[in-house]
Protein backbone atom coordinates (compact mmCIF):
# COMPACT_ATOMS: atom_id res chain seq x y z
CA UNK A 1 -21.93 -55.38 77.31
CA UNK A 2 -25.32 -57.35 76.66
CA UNK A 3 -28.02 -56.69 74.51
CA UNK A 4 -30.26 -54.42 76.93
CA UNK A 5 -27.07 -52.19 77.56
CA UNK A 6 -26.07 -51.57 74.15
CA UNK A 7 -29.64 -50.82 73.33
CA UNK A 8 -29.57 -48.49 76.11
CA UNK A 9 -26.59 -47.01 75.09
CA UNK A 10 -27.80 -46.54 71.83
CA UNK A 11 -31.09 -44.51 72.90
CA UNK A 12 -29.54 -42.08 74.97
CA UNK A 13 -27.32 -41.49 72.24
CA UNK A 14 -29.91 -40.45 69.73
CA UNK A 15 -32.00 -38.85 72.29
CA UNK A 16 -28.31 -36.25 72.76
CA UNK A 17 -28.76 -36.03 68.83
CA UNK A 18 -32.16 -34.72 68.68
CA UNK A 19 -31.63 -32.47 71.60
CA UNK A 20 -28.42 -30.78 69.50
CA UNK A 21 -30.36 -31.24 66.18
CA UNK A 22 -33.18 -28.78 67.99
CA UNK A 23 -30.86 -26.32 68.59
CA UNK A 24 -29.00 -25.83 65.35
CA UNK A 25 -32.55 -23.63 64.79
CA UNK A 26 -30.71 -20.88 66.73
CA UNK A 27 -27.89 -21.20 63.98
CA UNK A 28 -29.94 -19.40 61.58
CA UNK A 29 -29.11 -16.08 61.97
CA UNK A 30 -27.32 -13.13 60.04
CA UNK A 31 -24.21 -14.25 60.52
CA UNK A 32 -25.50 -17.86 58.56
CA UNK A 33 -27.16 -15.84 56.22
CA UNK A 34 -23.92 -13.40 55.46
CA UNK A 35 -21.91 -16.80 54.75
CA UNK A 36 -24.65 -18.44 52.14
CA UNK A 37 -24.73 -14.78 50.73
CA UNK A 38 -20.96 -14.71 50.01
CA UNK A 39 -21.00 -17.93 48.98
CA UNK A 40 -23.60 -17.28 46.19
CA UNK A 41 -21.81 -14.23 44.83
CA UNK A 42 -18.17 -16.00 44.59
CA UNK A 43 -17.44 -15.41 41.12
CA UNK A 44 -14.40 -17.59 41.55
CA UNK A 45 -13.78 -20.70 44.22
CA UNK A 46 -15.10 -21.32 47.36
CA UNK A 47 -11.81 -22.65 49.13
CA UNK A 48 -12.48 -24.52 52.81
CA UNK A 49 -9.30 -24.07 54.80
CA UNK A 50 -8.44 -25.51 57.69
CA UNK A 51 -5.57 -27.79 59.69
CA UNK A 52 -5.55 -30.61 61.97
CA UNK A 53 -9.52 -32.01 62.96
CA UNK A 54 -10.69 -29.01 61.20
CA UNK A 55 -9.25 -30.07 57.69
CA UNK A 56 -11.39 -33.22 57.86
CA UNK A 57 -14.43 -31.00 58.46
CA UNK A 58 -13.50 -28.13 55.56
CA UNK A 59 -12.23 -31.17 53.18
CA UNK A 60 -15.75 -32.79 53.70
CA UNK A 61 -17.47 -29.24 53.88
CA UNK A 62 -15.55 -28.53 50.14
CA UNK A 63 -16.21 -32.01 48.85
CA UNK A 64 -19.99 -31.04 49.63
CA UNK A 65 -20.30 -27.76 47.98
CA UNK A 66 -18.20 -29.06 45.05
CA UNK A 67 -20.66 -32.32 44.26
CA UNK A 68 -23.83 -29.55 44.69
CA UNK A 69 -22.83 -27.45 41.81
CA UNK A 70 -20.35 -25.06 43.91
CA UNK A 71 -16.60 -24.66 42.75
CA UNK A 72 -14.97 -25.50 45.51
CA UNK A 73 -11.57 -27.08 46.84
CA UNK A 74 -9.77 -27.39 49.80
CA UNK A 75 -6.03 -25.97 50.87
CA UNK A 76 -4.88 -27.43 53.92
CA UNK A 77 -3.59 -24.09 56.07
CA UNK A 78 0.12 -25.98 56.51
CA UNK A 79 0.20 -26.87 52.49
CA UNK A 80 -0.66 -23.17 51.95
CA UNK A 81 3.14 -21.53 52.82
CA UNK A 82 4.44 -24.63 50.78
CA UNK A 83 3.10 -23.44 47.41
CA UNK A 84 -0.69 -24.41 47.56
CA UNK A 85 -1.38 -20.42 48.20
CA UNK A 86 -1.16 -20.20 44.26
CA UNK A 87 -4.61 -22.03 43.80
CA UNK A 88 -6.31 -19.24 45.23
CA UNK A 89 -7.24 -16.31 43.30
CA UNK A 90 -8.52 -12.56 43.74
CA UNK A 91 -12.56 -13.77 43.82
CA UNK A 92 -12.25 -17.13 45.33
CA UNK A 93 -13.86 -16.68 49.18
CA UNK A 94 -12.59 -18.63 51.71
CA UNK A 95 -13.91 -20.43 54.80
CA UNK A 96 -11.76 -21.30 57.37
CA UNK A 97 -12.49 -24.25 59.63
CA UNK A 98 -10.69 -23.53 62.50
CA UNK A 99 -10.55 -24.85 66.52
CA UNK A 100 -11.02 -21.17 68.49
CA UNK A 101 -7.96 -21.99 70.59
CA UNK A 102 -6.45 -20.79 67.38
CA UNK A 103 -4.23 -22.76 65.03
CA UNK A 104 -1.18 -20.05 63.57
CA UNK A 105 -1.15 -21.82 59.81
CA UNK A 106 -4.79 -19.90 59.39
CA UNK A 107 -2.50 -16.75 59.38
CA UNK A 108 -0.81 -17.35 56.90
CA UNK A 109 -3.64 -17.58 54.29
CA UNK A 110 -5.16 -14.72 55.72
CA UNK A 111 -1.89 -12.68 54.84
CA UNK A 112 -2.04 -13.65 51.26
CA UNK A 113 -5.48 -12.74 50.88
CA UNK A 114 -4.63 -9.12 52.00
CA UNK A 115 -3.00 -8.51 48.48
CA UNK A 116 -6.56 -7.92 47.75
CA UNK A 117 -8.33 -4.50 49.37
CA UNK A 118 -9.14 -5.24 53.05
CA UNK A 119 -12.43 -4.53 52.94
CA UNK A 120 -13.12 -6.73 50.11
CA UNK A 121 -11.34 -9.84 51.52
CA UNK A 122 -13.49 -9.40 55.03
CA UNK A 123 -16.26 -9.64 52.79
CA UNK A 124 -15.56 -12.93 51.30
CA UNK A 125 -13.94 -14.74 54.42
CA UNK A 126 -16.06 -16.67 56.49
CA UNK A 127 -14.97 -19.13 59.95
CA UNK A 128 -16.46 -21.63 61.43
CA UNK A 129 -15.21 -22.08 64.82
CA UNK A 130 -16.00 -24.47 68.06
């Protein structure tokens, strides 16, 4: 590759960037709101779940809210049926980071978190999904 190419390269890149950064504005809807909401009220942890990509994205995603002032931590969805289900608590929400071909492990926290009422759980669980 020479210099014009990788310059090239490098433009249309950016110029995909700003196209997808334009469109996040569409993001902003109830469903965004609903997760800042629950977020806000957590009286306990904010735990990011997720498993394979996905538990880069919810271990940066906890990291995040953690370092702004947000108790937060992360329980990989595998971990979770191998002990790490004890670190969360009746008024910790959870967000699960998940690919929407499904990955099974997210089950199993969600089964746990039913010892809670039903309703209330739905309230506090929020995905993010491709």
């Amino acid at each position: 590759m020479n210099k014009s190419n990788i310059i090239s390269v490098a433009k249309r890149v950016l110029a995909i960037e700003l196209q997808a950064i334009k469109t996040l504005n569409t993001s902003f809807d109830n469903n965004f709101y609903n997760v800042v909401k629950t977020i806000y009220n957590t009286k306990g942890k904010t735990i990011v779940t997720g498993v394979v990509k996905s538990s880069h994205i919810g271990n940066k995603i906890s990291a995040t809210l953690s370092s702004t002032g947000t108790p937060s931590h992360f329980v990989h969805a595998t971990e979770a049926s191998h002990g790490d289900l004890g670190s969360i608590a009746k008024n910790d929400s959870v967000i699960a980071v998940y690919d929407i071909t499904g990955d099974a492990d997210m089950v199993i926290i969600a089964k746990f978190k039913t010892r809670e009422l039903l309703s209330e759980f739905i309230k506090k669980i929020s995905a993010i999904s491709n």
